[in-house]
N, C-alpha and C. Protein backbone atom coordinates (compact mmCIF):
# COMPACT_ATOMS: atom_id res chain seq x y z
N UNK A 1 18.06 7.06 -24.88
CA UNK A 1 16.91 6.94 -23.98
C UNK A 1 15.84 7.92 -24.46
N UNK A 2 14.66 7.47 -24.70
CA UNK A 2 13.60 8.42 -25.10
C UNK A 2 12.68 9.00 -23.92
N UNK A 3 12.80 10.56 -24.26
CA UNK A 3 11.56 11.17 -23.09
C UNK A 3 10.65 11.52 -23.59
N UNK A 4 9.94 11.49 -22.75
CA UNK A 4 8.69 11.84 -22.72
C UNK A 4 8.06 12.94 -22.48
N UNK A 5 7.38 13.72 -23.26
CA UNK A 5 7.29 15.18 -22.83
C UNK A 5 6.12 15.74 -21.82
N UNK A 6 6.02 16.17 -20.77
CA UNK A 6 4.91 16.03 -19.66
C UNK A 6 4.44 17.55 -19.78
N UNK A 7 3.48 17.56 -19.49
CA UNK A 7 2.85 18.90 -19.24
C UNK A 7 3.25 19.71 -18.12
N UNK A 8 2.92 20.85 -17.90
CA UNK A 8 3.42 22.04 -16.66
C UNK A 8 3.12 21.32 -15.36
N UNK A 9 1.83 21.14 -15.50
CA UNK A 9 1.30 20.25 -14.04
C UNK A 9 1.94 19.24 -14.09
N UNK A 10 2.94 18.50 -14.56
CA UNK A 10 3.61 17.66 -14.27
C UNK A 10 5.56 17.90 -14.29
N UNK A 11 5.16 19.15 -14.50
CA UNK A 11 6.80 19.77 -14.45
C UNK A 11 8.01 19.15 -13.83
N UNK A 12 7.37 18.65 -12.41
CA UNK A 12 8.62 18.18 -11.76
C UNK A 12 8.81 16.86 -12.06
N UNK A 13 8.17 15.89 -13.02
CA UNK A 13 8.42 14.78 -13.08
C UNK A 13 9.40 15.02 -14.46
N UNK A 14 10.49 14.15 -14.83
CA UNK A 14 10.93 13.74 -15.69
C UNK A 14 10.81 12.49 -16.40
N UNK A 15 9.88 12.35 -16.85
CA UNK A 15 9.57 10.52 -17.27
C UNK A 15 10.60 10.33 -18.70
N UNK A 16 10.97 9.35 -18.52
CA UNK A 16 11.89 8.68 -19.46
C UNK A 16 11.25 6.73 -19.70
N UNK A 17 11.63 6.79 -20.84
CA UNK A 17 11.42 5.32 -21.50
C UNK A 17 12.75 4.59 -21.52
N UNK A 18 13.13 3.41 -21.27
CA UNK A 18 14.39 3.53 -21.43
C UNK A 18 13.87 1.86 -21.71
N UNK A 19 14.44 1.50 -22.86
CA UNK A 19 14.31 0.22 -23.32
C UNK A 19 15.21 -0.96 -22.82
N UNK A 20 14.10 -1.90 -22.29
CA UNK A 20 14.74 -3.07 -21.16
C UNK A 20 15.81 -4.26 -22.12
N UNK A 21 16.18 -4.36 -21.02
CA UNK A 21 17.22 -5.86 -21.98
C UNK A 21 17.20 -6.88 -20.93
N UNK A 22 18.08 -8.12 -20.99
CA UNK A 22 17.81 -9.19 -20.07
C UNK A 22 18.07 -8.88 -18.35
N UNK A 23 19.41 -7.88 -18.29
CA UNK A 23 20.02 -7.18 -17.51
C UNK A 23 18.69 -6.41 -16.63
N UNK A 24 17.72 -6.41 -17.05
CA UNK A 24 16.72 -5.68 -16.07
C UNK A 24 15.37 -6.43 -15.63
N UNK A 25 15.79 -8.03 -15.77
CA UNK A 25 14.51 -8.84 -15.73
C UNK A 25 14.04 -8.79 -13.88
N UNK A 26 15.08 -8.54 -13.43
CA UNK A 26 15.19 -8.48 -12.14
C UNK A 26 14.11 -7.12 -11.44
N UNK A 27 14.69 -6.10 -12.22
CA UNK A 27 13.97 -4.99 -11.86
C UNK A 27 12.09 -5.19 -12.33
N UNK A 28 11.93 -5.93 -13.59
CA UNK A 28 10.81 -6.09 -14.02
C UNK A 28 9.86 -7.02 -13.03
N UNK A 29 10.45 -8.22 -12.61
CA UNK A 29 9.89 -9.08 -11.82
C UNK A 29 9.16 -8.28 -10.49
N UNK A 30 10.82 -7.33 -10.15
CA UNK A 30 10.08 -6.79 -8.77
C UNK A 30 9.30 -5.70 -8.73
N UNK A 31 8.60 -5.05 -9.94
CA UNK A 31 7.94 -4.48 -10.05
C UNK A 31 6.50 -4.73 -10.49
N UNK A 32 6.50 -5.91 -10.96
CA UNK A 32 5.29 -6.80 -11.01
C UNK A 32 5.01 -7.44 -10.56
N UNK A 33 5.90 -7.77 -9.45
CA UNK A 33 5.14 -8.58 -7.75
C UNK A 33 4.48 -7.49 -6.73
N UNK A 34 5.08 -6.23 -7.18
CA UNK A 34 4.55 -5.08 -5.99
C UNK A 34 3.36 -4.87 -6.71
N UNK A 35 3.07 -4.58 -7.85
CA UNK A 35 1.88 -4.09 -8.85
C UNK A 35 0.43 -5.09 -8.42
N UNK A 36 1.19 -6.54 -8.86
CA UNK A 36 0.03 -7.52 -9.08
C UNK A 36 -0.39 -7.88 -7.74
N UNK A 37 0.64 -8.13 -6.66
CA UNK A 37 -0.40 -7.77 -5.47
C UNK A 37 -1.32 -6.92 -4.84
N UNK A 38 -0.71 -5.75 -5.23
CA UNK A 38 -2.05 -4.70 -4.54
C UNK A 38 -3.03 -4.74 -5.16
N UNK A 39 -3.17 -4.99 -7.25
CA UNK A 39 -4.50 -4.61 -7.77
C UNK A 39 -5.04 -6.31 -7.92
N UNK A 40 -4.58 -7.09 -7.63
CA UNK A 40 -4.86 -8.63 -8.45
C UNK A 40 -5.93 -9.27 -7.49
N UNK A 41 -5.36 -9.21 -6.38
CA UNK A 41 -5.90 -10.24 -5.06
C UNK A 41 -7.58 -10.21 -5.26
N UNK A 42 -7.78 -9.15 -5.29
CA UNK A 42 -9.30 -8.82 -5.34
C UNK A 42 -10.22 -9.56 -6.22
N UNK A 43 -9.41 -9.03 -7.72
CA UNK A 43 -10.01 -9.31 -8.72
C UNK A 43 -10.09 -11.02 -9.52
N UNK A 44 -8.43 -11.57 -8.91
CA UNK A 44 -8.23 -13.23 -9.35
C UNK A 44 -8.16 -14.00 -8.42
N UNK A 45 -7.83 -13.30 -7.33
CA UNK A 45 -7.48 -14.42 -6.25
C UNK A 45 -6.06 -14.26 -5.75
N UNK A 46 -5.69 -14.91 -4.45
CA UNK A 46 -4.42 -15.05 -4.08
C UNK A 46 -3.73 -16.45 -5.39
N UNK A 47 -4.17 -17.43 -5.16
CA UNK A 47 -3.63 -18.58 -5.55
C UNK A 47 -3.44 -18.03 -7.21
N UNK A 48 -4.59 -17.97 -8.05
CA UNK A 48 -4.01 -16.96 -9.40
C UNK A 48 -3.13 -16.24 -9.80
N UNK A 49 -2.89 -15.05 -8.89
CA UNK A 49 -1.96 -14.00 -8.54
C UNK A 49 -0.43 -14.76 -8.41
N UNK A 50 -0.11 -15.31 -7.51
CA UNK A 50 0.81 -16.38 -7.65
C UNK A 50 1.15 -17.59 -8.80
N UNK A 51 0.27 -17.62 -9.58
CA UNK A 51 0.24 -18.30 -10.42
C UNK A 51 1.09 -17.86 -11.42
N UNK A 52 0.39 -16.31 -11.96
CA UNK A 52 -0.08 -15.29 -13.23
C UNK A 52 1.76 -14.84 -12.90
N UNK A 53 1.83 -14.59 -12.01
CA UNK A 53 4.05 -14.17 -11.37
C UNK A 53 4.45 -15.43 -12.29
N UNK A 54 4.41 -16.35 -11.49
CA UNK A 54 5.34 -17.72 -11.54
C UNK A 54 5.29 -17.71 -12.82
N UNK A 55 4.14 -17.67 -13.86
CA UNK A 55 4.53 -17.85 -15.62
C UNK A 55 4.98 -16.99 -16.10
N UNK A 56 4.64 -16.01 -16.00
CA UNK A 56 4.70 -15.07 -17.10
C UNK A 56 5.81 -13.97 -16.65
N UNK A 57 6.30 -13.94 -15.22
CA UNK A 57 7.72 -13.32 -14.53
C UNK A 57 8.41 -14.13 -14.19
N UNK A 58 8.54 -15.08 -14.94
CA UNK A 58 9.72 -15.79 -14.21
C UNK A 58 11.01 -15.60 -15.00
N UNK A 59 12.04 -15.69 -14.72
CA UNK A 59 13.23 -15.51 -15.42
C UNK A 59 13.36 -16.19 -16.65
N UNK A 60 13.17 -17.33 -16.88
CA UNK A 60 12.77 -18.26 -18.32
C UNK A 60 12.01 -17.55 -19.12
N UNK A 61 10.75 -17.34 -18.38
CA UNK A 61 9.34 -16.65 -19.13
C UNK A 61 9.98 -15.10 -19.70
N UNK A 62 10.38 -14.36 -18.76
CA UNK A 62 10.62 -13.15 -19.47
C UNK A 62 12.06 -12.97 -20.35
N UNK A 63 13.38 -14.11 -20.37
CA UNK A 63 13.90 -14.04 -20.95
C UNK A 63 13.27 -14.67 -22.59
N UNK A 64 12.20 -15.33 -22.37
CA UNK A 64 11.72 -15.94 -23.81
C UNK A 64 11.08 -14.92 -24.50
N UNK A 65 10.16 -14.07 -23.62
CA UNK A 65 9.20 -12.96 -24.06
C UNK A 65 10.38 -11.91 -24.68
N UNK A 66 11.66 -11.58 -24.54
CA UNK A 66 12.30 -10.83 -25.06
C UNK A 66 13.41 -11.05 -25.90
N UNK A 67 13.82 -12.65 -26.08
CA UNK A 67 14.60 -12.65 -26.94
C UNK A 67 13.89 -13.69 -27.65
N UNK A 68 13.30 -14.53 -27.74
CA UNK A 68 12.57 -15.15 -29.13
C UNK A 68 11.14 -14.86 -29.11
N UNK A 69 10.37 -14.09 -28.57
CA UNK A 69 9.14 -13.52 -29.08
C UNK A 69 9.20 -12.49 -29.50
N UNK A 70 10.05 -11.65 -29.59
CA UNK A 70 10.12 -10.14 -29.52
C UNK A 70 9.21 -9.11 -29.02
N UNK A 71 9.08 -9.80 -27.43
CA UNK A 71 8.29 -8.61 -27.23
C UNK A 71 9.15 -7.37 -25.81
N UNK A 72 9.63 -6.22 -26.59
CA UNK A 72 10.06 -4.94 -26.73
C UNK A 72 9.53 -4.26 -25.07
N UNK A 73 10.41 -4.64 -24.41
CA UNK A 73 10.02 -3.79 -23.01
C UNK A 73 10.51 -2.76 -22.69
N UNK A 74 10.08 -1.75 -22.05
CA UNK A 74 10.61 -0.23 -21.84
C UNK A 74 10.41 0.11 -20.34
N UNK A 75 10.96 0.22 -19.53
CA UNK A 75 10.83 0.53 -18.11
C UNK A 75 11.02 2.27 -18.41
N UNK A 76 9.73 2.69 -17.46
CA UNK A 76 9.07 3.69 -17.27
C UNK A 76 10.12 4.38 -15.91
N UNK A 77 10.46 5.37 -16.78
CA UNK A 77 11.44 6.33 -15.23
C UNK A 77 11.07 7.27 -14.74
N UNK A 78 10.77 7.90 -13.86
CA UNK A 78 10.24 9.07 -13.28
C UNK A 78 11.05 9.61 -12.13
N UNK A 79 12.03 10.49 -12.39
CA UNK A 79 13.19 11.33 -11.61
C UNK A 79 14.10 9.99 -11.28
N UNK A 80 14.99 9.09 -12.44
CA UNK A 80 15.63 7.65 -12.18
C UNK A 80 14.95 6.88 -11.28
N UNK A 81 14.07 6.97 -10.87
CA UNK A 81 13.30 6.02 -10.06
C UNK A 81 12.58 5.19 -11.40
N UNK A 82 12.78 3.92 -11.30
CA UNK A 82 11.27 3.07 -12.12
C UNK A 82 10.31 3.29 -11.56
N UNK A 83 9.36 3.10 -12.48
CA UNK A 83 8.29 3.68 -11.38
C UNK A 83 7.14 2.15 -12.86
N UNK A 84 7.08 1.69 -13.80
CA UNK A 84 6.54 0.92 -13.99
C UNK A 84 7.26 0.36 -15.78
N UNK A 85 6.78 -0.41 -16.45
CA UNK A 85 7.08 -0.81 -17.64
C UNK A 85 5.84 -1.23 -18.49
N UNK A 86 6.26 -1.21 -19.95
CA UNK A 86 5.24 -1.40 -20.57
C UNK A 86 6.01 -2.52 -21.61
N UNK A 87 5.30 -3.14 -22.39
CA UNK A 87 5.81 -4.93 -23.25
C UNK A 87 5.02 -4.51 -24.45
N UNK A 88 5.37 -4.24 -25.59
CA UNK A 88 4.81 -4.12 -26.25
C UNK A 88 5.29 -4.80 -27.91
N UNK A 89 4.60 -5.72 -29.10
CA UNK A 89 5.45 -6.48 -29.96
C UNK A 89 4.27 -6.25 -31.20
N UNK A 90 5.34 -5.82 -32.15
CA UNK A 90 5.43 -5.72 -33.22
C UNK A 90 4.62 -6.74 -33.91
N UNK A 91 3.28 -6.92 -33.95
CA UNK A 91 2.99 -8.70 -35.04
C UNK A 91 2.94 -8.59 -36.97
N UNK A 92 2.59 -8.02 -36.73
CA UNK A 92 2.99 -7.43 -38.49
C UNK A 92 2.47 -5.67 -38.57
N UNK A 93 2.97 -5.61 -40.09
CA UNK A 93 3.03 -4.13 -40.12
C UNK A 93 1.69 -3.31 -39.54
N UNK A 94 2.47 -2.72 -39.02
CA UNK A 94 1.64 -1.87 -38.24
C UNK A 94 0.53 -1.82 -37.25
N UNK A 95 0.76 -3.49 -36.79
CA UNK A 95 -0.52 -3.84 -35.90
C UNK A 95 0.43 -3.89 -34.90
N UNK A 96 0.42 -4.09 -33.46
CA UNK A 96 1.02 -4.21 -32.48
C UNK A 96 0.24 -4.48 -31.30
N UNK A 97 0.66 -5.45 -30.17
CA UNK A 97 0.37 -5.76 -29.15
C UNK A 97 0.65 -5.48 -27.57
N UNK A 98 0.03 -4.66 -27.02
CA UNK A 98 0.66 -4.19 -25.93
C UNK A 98 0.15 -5.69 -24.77
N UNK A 99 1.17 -6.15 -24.27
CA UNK A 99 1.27 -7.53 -23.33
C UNK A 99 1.16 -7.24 -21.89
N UNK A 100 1.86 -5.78 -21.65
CA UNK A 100 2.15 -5.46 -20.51
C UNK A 100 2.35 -4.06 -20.04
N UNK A 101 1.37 -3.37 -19.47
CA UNK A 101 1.59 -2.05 -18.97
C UNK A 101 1.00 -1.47 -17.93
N UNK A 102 2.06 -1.41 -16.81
CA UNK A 102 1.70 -0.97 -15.40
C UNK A 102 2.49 0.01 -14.56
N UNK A 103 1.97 0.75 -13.91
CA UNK A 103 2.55 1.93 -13.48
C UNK A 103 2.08 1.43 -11.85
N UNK A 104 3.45 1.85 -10.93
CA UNK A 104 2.71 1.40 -9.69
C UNK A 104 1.98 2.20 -8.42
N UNK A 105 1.34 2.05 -8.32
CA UNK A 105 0.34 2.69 -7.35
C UNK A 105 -0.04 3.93 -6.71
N UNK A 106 1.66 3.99 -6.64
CA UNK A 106 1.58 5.71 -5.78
C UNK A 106 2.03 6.49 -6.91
N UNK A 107 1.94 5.85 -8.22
CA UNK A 107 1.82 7.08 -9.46
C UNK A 107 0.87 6.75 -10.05
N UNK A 108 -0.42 5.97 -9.66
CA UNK A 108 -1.29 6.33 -11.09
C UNK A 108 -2.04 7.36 -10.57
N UNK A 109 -3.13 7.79 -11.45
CA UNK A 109 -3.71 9.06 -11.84
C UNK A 109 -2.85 10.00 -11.89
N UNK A 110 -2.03 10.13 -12.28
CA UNK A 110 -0.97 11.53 -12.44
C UNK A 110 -0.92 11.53 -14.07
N UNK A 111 -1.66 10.66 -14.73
CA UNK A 111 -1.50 11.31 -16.14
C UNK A 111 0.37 10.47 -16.83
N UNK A 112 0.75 9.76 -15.73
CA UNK A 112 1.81 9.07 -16.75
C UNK A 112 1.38 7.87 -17.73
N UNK A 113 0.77 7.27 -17.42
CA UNK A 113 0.24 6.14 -18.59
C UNK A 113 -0.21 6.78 -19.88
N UNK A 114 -1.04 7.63 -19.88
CA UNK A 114 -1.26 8.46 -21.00
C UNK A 114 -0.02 9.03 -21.44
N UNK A 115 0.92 9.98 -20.88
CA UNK A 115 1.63 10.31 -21.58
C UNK A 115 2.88 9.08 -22.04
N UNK A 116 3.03 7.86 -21.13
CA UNK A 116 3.99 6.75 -22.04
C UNK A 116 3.15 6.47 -22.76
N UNK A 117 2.05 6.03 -23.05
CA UNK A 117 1.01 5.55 -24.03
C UNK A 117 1.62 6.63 -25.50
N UNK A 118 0.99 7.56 -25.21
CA UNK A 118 1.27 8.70 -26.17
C UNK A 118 2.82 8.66 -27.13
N UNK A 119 3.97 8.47 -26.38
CA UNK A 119 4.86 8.37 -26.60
C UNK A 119 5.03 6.63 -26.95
N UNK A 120 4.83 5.91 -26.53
CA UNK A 120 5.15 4.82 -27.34
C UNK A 120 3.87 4.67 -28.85
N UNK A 121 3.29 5.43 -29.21
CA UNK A 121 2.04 5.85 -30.38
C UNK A 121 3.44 6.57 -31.24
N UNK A 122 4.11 7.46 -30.54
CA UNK A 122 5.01 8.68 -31.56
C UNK A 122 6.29 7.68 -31.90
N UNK A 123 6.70 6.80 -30.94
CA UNK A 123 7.98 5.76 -31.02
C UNK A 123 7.27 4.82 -32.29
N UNK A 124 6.29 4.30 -32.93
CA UNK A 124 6.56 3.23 -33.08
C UNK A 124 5.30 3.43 -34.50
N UNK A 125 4.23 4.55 -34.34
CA UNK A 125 3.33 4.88 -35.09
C UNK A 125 2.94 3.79 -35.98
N UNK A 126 1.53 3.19 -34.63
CA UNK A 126 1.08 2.04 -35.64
C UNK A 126 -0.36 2.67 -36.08
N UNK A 127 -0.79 1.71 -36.86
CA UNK A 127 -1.67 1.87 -37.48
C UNK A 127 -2.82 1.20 -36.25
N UNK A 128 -2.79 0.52 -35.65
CA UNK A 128 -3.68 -0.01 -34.42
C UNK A 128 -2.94 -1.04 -33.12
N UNK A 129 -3.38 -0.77 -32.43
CA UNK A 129 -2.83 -1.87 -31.55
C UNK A 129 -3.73 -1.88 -30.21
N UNK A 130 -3.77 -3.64 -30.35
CA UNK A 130 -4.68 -4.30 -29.32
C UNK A 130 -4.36 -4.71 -28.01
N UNK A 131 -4.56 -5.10 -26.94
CA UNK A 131 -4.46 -5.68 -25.31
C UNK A 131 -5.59 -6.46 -25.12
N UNK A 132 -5.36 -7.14 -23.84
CA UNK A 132 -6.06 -7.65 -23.25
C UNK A 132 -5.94 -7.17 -21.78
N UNK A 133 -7.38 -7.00 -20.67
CA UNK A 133 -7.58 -6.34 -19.66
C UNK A 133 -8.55 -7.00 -18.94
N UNK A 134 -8.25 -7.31 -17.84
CA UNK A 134 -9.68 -8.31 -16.84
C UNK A 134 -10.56 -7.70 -17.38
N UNK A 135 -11.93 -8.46 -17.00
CA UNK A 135 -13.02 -7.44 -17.29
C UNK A 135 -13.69 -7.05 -16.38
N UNK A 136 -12.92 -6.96 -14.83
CA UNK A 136 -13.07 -7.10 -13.53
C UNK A 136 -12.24 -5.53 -13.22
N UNK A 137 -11.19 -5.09 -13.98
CA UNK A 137 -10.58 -4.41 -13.86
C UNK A 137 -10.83 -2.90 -14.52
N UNK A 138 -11.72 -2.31 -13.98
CA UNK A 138 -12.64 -1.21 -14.52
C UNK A 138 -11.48 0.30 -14.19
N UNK A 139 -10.43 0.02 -13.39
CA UNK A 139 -9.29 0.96 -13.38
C UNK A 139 -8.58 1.57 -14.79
N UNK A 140 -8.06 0.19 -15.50
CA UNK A 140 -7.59 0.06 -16.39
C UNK A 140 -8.62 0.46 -17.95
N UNK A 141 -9.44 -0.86 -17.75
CA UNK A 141 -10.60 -0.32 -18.96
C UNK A 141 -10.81 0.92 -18.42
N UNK A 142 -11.01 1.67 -18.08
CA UNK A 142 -11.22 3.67 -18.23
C UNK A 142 -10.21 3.61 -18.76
N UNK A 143 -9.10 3.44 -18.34
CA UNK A 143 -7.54 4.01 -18.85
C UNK A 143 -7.88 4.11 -20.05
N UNK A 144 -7.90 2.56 -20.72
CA UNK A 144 -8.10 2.19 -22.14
C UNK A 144 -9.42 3.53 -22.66
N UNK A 145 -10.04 3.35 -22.46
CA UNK A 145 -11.32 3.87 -22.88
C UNK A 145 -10.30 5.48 -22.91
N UNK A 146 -10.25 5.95 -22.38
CA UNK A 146 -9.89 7.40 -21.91
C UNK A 146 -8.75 7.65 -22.82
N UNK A 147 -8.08 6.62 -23.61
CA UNK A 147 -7.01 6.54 -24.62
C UNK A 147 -7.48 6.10 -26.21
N UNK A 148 -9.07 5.86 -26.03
CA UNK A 148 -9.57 5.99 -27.32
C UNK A 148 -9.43 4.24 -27.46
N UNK A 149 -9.25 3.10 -26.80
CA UNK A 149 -9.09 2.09 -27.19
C UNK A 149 -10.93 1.68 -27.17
N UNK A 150 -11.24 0.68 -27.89
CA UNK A 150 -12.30 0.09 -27.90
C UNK A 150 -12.35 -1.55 -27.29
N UNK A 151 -13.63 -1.88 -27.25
CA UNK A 151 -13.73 -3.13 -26.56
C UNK A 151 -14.25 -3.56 -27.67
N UNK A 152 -13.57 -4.81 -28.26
CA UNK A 152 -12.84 -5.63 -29.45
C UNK A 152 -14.34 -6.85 -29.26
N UNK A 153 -13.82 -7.34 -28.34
CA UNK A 153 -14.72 -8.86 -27.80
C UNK A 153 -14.16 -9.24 -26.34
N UNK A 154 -15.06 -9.88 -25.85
CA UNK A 154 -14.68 -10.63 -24.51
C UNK A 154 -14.01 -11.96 -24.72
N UNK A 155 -13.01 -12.65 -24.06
CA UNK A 155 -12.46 -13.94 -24.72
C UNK A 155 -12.33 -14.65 -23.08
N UNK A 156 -12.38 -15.44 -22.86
CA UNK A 156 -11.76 -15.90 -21.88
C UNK A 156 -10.39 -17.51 -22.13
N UNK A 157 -9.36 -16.94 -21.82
CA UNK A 157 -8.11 -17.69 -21.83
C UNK A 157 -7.77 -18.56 -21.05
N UNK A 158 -7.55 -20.11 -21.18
CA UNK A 158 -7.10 -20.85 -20.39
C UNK A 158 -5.54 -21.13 -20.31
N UNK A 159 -5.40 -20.96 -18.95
CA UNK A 159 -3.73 -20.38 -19.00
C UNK A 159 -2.98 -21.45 -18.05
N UNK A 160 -4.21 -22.52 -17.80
CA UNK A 160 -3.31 -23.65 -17.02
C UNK A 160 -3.65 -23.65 -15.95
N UNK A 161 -3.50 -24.87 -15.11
CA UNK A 161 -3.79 -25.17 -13.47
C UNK A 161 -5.08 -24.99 -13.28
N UNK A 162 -6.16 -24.61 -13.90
CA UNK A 162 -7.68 -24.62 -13.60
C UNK A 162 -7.97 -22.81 -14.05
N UNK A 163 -7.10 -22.52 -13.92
CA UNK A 163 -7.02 -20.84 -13.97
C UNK A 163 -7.27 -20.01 -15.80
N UNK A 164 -8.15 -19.11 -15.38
CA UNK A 164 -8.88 -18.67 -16.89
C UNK A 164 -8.46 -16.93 -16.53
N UNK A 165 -7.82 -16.46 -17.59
CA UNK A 165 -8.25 -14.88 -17.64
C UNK A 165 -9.39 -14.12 -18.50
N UNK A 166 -10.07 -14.02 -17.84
CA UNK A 166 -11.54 -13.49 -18.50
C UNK A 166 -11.14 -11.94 -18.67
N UNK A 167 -11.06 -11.91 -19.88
CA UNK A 167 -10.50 -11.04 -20.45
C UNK A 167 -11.86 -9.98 -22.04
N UNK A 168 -11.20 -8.69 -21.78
CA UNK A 168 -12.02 -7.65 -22.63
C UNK A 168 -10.43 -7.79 -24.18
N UNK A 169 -10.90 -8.18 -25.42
CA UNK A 169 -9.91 -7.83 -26.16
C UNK A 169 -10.10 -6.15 -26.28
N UNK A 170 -8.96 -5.44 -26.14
CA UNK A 170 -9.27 -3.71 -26.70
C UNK A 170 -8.59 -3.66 -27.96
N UNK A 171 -8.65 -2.48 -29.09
CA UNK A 171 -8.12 -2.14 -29.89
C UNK A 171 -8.15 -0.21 -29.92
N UNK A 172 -7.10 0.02 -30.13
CA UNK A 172 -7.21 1.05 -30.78
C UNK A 172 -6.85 1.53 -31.95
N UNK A 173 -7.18 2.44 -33.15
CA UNK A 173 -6.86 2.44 -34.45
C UNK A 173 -6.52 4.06 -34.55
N UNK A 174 -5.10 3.92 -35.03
CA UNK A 174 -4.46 5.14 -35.60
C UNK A 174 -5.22 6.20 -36.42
C-alpha cells in the first residue's frame, strides 16, 4: 500500500493509496453516488447525473474500465476511512490519463488532492498527463490550475440519450 506523505498541518491525517481491484467496485460506486450528487445537480442536471452513475458506475462499466481498458484505480484512505479515488491509465509511454478523481466533500480543501496528485506524479512519473473537467466546474479547474495543469481545448462529448459533457481538455507536462 503506498503513502502518502502529508505535511505538519496535516499531521493527523494518514492518507494512503491503496490500489482498487474488482472486490472494491462496490465501495467505488458508493462513493461516486455521494460525490456526484452534491457537486453534479447544479452543474448537469438531475436526469444527467443519473445518467453519468448508470454508465460509467455501473458494475459492467467499472468492471470493463479495470480489467480490459486498464484503467488503474486507487482508493484514497484517510485514517482507513475512504474518503475518495482516483482512475488513472497508462496510454503510451509516458502520457497518461487521469478518468477519475474525487475526494468527497467534507475533505476537500484540506490539501489531499494535491498531495494524491503529487504522489500518483512520484508512483508513475509521467512525462504529461491529461483529463477532462466540466467547464461549469470552476472547483476543480482551480484544482487543476493550482497543480500546474493547462487548458488543452474545449471539446464537447456526446455520451448518449441527448446528453453532452462540455468539457475543458487539461494537460499537464512533467
Amino acid at each position: 500500500m503506498d503513502q502518502v506523505a502529508v505535511s505538519p498541518e496535516y499531521s493527523t491525517f494518514m492518507l494512503k493509496l491503496q490500489k482498487a481491484s474488482l472486490n472494491d467496485i462496490s465501495v467505488i460506486q458508493k462513493l461516486a453516488s455521494e460525490i456526484w450528487w452534491k457537486y453534479y445537480p447544479p452543474i448537469i442536471g438531475f436526469k444527467q447525473v443519473q445518467y453519468m452513475l448508470d454508465k460509467f458506475y455501473s458494475d459492467e462499466s467499472l468492471r470493463q474500465q479495470i480489467e480490459k481498458l486498464n484503467h488503474q484505480f486507487y482508493l484514497i484512505i484517510d485514517n482507513s476511512k475512504t474518503i475518495g479515488f482516483i482512475s488513472i491509465q497508462n496510454q503510451r509511454k509516458g502520457k497518461f490519463f487521469i478518468h477519475k478523481f474525487y475526494v468527497l466533500p467534507q475533505k476537500s480543501n484540506k490539501g489531499i488532492g494535491t498531495k494524491v496528485f503529487k504522489r500518483i506524479v512520484k508512483m508513475f512519473q509521467p512525462k504529461e498527463i491529461r483529463l477532462t473537467v466540466n467547464r461549469q466546474n470552476y472547483k476543480a479547474i482551480n484544482f487543476y490550475f493550482k497543480n500546474k495543469f493547462v487548458i488543452e481545448k474545449a471539446e464537447d462529448f456526446d455520451i448518449g440519450n441527448g446528453f453532452f459533457m462540455n468539457d475543458f481538455v487539461m494537460v499537464w507536462k512533467g
